[in-house]
C-alpha atoms as a PDB file:
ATOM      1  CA  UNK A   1       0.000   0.000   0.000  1.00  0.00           C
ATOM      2  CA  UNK A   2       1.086   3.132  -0.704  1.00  0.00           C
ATOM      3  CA  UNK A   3       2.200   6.053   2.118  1.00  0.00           C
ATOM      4  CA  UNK A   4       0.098   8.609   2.210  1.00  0.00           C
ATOM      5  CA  UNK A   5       1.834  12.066   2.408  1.00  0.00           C
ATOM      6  CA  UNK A   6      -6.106  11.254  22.360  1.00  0.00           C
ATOM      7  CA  UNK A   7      -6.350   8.912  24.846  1.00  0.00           C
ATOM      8  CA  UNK A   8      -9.223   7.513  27.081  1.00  0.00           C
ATOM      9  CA  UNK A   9      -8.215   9.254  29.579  1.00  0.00           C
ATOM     10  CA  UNK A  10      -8.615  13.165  30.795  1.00  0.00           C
ATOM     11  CA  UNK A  11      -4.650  13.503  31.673  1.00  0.00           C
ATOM     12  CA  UNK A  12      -4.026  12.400  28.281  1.00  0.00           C
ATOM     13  CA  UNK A  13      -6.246  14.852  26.681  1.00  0.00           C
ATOM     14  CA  UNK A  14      -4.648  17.444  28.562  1.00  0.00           C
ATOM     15  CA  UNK A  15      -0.928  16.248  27.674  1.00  0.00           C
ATOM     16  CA  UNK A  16      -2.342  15.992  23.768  1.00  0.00           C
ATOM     17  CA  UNK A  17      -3.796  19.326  24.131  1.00  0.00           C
ATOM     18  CA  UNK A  18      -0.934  20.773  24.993  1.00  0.00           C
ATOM     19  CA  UNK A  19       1.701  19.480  23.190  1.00  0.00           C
ATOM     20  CA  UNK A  20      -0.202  18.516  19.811  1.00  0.00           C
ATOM     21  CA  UNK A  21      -0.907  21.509  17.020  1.00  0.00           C
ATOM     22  CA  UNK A  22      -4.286  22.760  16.502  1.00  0.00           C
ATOM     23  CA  UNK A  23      -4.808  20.892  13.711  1.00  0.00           C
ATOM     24  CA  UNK A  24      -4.254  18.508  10.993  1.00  0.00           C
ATOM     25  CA  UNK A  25      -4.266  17.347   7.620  1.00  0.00           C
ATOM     26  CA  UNK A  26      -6.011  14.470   6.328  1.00  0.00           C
ATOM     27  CA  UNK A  27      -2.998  13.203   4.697  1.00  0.00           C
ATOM     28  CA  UNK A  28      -1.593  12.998   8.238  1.00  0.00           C
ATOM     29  CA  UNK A  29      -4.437  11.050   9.304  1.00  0.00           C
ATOM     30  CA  UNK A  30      -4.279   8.515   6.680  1.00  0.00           C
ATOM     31  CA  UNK A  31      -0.338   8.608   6.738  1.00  0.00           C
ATOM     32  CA  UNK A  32      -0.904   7.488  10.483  1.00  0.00           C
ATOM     33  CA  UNK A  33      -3.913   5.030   9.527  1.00  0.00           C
ATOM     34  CA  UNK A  34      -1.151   3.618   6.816  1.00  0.00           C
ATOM     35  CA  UNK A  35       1.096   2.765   9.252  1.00  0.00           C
ATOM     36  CA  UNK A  36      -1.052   1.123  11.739  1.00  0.00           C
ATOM     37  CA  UNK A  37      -2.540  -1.662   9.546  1.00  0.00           C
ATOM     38  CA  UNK A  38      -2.324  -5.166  10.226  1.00  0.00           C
ATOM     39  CA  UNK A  39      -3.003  -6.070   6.588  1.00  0.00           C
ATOM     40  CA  UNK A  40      -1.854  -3.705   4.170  1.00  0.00           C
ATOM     41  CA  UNK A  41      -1.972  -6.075   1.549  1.00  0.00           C
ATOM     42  CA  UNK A  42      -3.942  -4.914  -1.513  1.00  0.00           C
ATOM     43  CA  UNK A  43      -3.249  -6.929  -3.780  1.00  0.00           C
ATOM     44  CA  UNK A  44      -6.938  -9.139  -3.190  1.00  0.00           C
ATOM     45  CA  UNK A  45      -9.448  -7.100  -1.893  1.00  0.00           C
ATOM     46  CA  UNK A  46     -12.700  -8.256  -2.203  1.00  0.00           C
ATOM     47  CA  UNK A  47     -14.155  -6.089  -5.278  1.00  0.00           C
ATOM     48  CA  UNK A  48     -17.987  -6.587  -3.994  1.00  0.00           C
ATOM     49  CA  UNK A  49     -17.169  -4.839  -0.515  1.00  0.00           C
ATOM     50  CA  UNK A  50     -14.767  -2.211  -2.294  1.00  0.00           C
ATOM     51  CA  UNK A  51     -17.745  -1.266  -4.727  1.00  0.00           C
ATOM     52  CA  UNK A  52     -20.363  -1.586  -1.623  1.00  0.00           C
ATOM     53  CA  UNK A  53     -18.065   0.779   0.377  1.00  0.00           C
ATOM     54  CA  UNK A  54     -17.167   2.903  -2.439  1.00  0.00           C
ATOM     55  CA  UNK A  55     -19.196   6.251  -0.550  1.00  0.00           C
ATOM     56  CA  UNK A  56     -16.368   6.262   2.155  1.00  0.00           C
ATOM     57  CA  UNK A  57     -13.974   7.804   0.693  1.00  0.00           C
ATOM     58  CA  UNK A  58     -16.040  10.634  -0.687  1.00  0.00           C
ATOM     59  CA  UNK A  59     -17.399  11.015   2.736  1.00  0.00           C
ATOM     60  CA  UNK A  60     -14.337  11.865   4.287  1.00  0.00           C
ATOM     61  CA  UNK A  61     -14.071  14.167   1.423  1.00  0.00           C
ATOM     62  CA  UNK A  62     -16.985  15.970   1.933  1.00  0.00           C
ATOM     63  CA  UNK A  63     -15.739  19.676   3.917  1.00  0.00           C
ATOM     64  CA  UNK A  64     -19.254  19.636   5.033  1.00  0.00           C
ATOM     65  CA  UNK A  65     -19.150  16.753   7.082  1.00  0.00           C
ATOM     66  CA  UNK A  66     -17.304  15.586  10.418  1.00  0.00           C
ATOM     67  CA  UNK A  67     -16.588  12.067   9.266  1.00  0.00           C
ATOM     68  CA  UNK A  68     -12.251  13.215   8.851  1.00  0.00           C
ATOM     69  CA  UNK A  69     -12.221  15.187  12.287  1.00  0.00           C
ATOM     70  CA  UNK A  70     -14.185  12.102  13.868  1.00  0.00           C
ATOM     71  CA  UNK A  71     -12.273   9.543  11.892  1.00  0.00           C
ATOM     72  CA  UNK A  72      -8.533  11.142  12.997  1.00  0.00           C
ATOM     73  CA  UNK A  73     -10.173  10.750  16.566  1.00  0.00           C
ATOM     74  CA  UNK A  74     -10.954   7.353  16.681  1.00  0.00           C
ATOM     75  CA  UNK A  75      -7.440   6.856  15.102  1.00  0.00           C
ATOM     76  CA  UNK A  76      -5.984   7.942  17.626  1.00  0.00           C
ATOM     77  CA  UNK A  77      -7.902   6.187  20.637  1.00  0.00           C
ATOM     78  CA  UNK A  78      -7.408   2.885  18.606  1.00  0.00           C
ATOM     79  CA  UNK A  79      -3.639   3.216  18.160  1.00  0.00           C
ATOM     80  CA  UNK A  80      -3.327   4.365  21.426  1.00  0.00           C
ATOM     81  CA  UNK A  81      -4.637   1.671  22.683  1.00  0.00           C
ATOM     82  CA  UNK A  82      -2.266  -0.712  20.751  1.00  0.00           C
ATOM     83  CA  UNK A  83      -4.860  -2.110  18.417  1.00  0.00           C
ATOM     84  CA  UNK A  84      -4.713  -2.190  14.728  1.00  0.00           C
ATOM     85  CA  UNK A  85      -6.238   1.135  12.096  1.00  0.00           C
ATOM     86  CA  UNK A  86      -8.835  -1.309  10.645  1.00  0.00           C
ATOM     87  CA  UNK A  87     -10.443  -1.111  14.098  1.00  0.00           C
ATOM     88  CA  UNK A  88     -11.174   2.941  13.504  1.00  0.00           C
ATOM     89  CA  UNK A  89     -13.202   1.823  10.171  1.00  0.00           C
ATOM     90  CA  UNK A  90     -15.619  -0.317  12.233  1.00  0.00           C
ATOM     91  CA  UNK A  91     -18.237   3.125  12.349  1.00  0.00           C
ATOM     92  CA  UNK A  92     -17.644   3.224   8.797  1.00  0.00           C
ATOM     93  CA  UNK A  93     -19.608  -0.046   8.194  1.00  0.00           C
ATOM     94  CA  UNK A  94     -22.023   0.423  11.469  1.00  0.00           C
ATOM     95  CA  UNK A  95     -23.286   4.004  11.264  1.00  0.00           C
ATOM     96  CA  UNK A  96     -21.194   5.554   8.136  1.00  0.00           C
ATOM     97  CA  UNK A  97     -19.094   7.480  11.242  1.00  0.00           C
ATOM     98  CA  UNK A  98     -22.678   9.317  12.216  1.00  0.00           C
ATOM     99  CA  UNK A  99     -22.727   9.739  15.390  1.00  0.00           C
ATOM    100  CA  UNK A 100     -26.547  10.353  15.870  1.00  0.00           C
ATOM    101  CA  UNK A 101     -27.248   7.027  13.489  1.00  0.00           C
ATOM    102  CA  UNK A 102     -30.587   4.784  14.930  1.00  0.00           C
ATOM    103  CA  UNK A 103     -31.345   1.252  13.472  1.00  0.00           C
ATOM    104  CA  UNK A 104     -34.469   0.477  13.273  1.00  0.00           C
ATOM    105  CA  UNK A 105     -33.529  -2.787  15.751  1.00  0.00           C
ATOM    106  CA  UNK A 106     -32.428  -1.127  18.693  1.00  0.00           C
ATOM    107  CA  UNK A 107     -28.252  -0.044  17.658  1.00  0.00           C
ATOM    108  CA  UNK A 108     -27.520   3.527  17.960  1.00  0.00           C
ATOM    109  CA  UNK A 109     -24.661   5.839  18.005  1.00  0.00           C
ATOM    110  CA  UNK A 110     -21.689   5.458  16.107  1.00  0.00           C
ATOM    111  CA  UNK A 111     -20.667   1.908  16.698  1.00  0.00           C
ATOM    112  CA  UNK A 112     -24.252   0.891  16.796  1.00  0.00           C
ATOM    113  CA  UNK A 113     -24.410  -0.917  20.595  1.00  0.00           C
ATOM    114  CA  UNK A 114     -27.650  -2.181  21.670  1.00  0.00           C
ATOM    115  CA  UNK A 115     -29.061  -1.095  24.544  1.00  0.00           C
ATOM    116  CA  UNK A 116     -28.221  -3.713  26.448  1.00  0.00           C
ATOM    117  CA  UNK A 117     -24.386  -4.145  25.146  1.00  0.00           C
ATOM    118  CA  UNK A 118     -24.314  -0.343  25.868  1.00  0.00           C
ATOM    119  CA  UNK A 119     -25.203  -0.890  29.743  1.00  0.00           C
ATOM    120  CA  UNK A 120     -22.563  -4.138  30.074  1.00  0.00           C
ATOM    121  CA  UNK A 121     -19.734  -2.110  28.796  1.00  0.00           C
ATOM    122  CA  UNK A 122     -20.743   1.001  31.419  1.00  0.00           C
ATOM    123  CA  UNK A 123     -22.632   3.194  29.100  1.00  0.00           C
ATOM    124  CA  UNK A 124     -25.968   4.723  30.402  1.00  0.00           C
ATOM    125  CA  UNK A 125     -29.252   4.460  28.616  1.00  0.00           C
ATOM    126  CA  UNK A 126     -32.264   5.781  30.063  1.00  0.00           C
ATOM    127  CA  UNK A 127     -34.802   8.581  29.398  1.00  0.00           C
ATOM    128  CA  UNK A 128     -33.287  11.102  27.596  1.00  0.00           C
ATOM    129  CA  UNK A 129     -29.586  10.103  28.519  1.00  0.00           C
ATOM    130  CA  UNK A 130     -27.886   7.888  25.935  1.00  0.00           C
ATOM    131  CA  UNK A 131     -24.330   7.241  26.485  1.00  0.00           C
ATOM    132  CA  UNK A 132     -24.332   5.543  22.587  1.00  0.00           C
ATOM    133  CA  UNK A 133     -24.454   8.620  20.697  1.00  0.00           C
ATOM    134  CA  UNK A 134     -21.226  10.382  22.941  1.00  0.00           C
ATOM    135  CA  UNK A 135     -18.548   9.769  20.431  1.00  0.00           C
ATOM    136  CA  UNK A 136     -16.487   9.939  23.872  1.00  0.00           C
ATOM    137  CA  UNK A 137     -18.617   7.469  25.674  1.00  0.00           C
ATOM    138  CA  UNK A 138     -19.062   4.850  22.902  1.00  0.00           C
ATOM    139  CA  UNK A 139     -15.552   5.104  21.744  1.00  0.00           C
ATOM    140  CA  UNK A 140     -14.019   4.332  25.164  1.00  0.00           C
ATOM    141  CA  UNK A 141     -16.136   1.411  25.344  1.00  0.00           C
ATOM    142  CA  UNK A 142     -15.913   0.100  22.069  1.00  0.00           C
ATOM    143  CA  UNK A 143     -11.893   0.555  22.404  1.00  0.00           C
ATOM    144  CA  UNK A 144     -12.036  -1.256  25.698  1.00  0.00           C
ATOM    145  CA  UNK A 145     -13.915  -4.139  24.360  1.00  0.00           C
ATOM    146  CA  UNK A 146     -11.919  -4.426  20.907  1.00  0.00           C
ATOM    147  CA  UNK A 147      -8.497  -4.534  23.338  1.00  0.00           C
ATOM    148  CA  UNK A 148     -10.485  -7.676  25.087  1.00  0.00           C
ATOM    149  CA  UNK A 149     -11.337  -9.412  22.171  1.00  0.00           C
ATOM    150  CA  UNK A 150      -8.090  -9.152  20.892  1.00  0.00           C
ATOM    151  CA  UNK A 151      -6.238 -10.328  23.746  1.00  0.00           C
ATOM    152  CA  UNK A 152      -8.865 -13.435  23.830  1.00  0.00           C
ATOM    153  CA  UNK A 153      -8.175 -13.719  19.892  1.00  0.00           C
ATOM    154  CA  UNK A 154      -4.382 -14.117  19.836  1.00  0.00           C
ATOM    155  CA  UNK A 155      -3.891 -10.868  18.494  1.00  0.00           C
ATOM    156  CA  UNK A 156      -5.426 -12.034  15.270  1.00  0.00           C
ATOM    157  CA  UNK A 157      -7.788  -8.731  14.015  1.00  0.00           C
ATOM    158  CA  UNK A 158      -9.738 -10.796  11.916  1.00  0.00           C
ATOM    159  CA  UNK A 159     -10.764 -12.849  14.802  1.00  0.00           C
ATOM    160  CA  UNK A 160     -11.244  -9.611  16.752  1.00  0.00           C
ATOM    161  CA  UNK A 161     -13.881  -8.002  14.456  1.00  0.00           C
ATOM    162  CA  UNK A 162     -15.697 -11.029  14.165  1.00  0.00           C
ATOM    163  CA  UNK A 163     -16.251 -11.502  17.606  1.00  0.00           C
ATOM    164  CA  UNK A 164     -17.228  -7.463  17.475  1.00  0.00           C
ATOM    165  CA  UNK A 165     -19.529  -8.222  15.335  1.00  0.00           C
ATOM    166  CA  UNK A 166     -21.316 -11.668  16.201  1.00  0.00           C
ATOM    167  CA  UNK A 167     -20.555 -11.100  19.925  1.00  0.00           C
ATOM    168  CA  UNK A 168     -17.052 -13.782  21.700  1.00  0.00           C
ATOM    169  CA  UNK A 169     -19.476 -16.531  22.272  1.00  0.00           C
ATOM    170  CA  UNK A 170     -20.896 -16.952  19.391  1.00  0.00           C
ATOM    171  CA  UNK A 171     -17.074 -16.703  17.292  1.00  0.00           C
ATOM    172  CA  UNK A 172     -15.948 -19.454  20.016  1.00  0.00           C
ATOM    173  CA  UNK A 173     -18.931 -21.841  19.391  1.00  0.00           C
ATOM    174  CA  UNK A 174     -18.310 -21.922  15.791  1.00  0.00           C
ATOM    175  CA  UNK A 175     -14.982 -22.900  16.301  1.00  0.00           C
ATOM    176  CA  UNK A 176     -15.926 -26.466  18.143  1.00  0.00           C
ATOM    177  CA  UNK A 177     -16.662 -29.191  16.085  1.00  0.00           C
ATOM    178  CA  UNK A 178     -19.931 -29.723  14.643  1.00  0.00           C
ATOM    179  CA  UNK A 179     -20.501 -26.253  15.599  1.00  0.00           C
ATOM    180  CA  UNK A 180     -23.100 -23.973  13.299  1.00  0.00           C
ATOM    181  CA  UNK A 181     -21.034 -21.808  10.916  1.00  0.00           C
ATOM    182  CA  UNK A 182     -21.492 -18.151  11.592  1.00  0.00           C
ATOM    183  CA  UNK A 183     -23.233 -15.863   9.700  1.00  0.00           C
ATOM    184  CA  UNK A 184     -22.525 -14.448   6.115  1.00  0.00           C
ATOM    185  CA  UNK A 185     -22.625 -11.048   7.954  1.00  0.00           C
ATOM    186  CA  UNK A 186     -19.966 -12.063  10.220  1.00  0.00           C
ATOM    187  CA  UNK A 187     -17.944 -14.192   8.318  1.00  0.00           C
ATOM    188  CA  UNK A 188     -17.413 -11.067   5.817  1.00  0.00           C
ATOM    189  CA  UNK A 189     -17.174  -8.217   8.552  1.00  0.00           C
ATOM    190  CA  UNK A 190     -13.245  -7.948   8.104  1.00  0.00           C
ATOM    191  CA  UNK A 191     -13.258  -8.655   4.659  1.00  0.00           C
ATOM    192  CA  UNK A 192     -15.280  -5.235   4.587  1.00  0.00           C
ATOM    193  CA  UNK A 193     -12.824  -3.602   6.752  1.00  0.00           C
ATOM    194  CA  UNK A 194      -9.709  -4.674   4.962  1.00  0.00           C
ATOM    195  CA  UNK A 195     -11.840  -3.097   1.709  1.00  0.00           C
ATOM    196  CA  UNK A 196     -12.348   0.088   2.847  1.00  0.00           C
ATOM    197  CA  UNK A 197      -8.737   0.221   4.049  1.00  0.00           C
ATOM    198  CA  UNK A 198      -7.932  -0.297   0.230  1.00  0.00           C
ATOM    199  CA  UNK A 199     -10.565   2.257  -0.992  1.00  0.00           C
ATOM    200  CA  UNK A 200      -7.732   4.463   0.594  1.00  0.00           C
ATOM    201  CA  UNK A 201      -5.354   3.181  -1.033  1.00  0.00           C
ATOM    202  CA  UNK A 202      -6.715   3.490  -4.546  1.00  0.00           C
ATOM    203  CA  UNK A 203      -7.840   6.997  -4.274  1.00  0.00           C
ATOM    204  CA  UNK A 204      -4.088   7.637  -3.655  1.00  0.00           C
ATOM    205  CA  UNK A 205      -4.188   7.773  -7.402  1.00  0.00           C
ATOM    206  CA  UNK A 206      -7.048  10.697  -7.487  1.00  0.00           C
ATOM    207  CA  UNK A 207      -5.845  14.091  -8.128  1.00  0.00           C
ATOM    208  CA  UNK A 208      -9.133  15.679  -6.466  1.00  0.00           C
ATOM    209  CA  UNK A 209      -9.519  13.367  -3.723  1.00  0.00           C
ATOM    210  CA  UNK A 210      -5.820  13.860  -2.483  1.00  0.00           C
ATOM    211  CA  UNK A 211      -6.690  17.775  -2.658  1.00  0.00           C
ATOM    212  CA  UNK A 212      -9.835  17.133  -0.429  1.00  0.00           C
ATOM    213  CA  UNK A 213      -8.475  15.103   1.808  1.00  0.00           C
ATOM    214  CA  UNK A 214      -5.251  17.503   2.412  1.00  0.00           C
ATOM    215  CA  UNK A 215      -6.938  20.022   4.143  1.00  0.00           C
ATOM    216  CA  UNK A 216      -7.034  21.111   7.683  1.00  0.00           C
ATOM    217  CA  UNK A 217      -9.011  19.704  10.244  1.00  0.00           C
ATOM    218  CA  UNK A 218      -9.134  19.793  14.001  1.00  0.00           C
ATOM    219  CA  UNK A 219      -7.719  17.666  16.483  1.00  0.00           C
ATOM    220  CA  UNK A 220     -10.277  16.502  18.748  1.00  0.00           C
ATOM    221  CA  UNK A 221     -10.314  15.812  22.585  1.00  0.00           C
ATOM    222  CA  UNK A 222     -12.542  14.634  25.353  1.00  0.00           C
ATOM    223  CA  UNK A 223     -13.317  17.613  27.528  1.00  0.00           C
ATOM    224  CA  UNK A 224     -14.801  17.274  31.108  1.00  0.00           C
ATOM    225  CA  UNK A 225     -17.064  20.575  31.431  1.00  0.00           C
ATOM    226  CA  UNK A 226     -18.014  22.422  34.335  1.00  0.00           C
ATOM    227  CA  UNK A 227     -20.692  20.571  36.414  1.00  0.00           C
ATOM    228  CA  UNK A 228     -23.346  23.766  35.879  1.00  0.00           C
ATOM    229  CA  UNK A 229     -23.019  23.655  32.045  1.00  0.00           C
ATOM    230  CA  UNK A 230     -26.679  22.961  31.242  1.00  0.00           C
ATOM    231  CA  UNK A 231     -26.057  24.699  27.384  1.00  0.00           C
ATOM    232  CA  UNK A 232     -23.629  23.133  24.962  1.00  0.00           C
ATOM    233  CA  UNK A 233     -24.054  25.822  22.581  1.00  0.00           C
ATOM    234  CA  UNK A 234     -23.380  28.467  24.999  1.00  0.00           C
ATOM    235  CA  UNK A 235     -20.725  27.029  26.363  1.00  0.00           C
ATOM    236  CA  UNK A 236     -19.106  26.426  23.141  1.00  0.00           C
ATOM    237  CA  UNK A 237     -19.822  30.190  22.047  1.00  0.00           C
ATOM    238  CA  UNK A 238     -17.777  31.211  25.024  1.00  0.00           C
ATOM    239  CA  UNK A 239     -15.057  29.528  24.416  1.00  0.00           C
ATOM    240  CA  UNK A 240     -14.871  31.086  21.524  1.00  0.00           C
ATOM    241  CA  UNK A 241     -15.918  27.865  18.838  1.00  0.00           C
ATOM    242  CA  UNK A 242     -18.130  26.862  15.917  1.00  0.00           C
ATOM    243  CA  UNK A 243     -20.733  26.071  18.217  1.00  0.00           C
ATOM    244  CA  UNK A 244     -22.694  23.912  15.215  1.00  0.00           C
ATOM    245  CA  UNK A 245     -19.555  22.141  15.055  1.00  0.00           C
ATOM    246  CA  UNK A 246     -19.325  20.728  19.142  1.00  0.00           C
ATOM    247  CA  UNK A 247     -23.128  20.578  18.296  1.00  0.00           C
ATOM    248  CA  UNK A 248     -22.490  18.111  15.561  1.00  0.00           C
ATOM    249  CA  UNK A 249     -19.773  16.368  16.936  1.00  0.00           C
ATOM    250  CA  UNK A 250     -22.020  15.374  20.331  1.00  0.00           C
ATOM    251  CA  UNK A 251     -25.728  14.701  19.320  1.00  0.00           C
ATOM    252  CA  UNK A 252     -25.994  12.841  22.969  1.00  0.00           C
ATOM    253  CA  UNK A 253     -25.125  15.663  25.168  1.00  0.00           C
ATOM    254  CA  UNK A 254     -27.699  16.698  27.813  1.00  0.00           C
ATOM    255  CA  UNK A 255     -28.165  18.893  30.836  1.00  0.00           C
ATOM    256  CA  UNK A 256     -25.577  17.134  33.179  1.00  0.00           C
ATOM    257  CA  UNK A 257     -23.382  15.470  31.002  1.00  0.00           C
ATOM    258  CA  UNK A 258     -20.132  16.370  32.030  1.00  0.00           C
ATOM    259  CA  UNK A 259     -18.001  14.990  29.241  1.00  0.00           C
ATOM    260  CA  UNK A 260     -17.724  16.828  25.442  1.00  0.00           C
ATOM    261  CA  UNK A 261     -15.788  16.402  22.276  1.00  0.00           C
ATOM    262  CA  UNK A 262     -14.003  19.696  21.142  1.00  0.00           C
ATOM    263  CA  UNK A 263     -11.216  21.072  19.410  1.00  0.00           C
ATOM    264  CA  UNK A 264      -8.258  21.538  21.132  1.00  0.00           C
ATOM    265  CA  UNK A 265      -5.884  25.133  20.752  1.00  0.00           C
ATOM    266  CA  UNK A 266      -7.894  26.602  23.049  1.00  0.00           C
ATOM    267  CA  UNK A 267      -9.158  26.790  26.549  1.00  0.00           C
ATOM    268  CA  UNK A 268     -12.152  24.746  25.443  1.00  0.00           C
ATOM    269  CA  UNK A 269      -9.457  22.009  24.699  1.00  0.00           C
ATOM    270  CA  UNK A 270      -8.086  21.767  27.973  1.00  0.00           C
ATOM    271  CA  UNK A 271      -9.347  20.729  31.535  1.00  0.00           C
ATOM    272  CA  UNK A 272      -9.002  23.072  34.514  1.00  0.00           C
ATOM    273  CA  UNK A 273      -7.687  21.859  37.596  1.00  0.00           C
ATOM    274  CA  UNK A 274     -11.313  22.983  39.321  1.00  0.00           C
ATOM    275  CA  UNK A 275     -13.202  21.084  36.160  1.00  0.00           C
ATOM    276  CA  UNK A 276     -11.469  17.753  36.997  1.00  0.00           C
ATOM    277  CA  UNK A 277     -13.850  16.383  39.343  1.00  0.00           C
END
């Protein structure tokens, strides 16, 4: 494959935001995505998942959407956490990286958990709070399972995101004897990753996509806010940022909610000592 040219923690946020500039390109993104594949291999990707996946690419494209900002994100909490790039393209195939996606089954949020899944892994879901559609929230716990299942997998991705996907009982049962086969659905989840992973790679050739895909965008950090913020938008006007852009980037904040997603560069990007707790 070609090269192309924040932690889960609040102390990390704060050591990103401080060190880390303002922003990024998307070529640094995808240089870092590169780089953190377990299969780069491109050479046999499956051409119905590349051609199924095919809007992906022009999503992150798209200046009007968050997809790159969120995507770089995600990056970073999944190599931070030691785990292979194709793990940041699971929201690509669950919600295309929408954070306020709803199935009609139940899934919501960007990695589409259940309600149910949601409350094992320590998310909340009740009334009006919904802990799935926090790109903070969802990501931690998604991260947190993915490092599980891949520890319980040998280390072997493909393992890892079918067991994501079909749930580590069901991926174990198939493997005793006699055992039902898993699902279509399941059995092709990585090949879809590994796909959109070489979607990348082929727009490498693309004059206008390279262009698009160059330009700045934020770095983005968890951000504990002040426990009497009952406004998002306010808040993120003082602080001086593009409030429709925290709006967008947490469709699950509420009154109460103490943690956000923001840009970092400014104070909004940081977490004061008095803010901590």
């Amino acid at each position: 494959m070609r090269m192309f040219a924040g932690a889960l923690v609040f102390a990390s946020a704060i050591a990103l935001a401080s060190s880390a500039p303002h922003t990024r390109s998307g070529g640094e993104i995808m240089q870092r995505f590169h780089v953190g594949l377990a299969d780069p291999d491109c050479r046999k990707p499956s051409a119905r998942w590349r051609s199924h996946y095919a809007h992906v690419a022009e999503h992150l494209a798209d200046q009007d959407e968050t997809a790159l900002a969120v995507f770089g994100y995600v990056l970073d909490e999944v190599r931070e956490a030691g785990l292979p790039s194709e793990f940041a393209l699971i929201p690509f195939v669950e919600s295309r990286y929408r954070a306020d996606a709803r199935s009609t089954g139940g899934p919501a949020g960007l990695w589409q958990f259940t309600a149910g899944t949601a409350r094992r892994h320590g998310m909340s879901v009740h009334g009006k709070v919904d802990d799935r559609l926090s790109v903070v929230a969802s990501t931690r716990a998604a991260v947190r399972y993915l490092n599980r299942l891949h520890a319980m997998f040998g280390q072997d991705w493909r393992q890892t995101a079918m067991a994501y996907n079909a749930g580590e009982g069901a991926l174990r049962a198939s493997r005793r004897k006699g055992a039902a086969r898993l699902s279509g659905i399941t059995r092709s989840y990585p090949l879809k990753l590994h796909a959109i992973a070489c979607l990348f790679d082929q727009h490498a050739d693309n004059p206008r996509w390279q262009r698009a895909i160059e330009r700045q965008v934020p770095r983005l950090v968890p951000r504990r806010l002040p426990a009497a913020t009952r406004d998002l938008r306010a808040w993120a006007i003082a602080q001086g940022l593009d409030a429709d852009f925290v709006i967008a980037l947490n469709p699950g904040w509420h009154p109460g909610a103490r943690d956000a997603l923001v840009p970092i560069g400014t104070d909004a990007g940081r977490t004061a000592p008095d803010e901590a707790n």
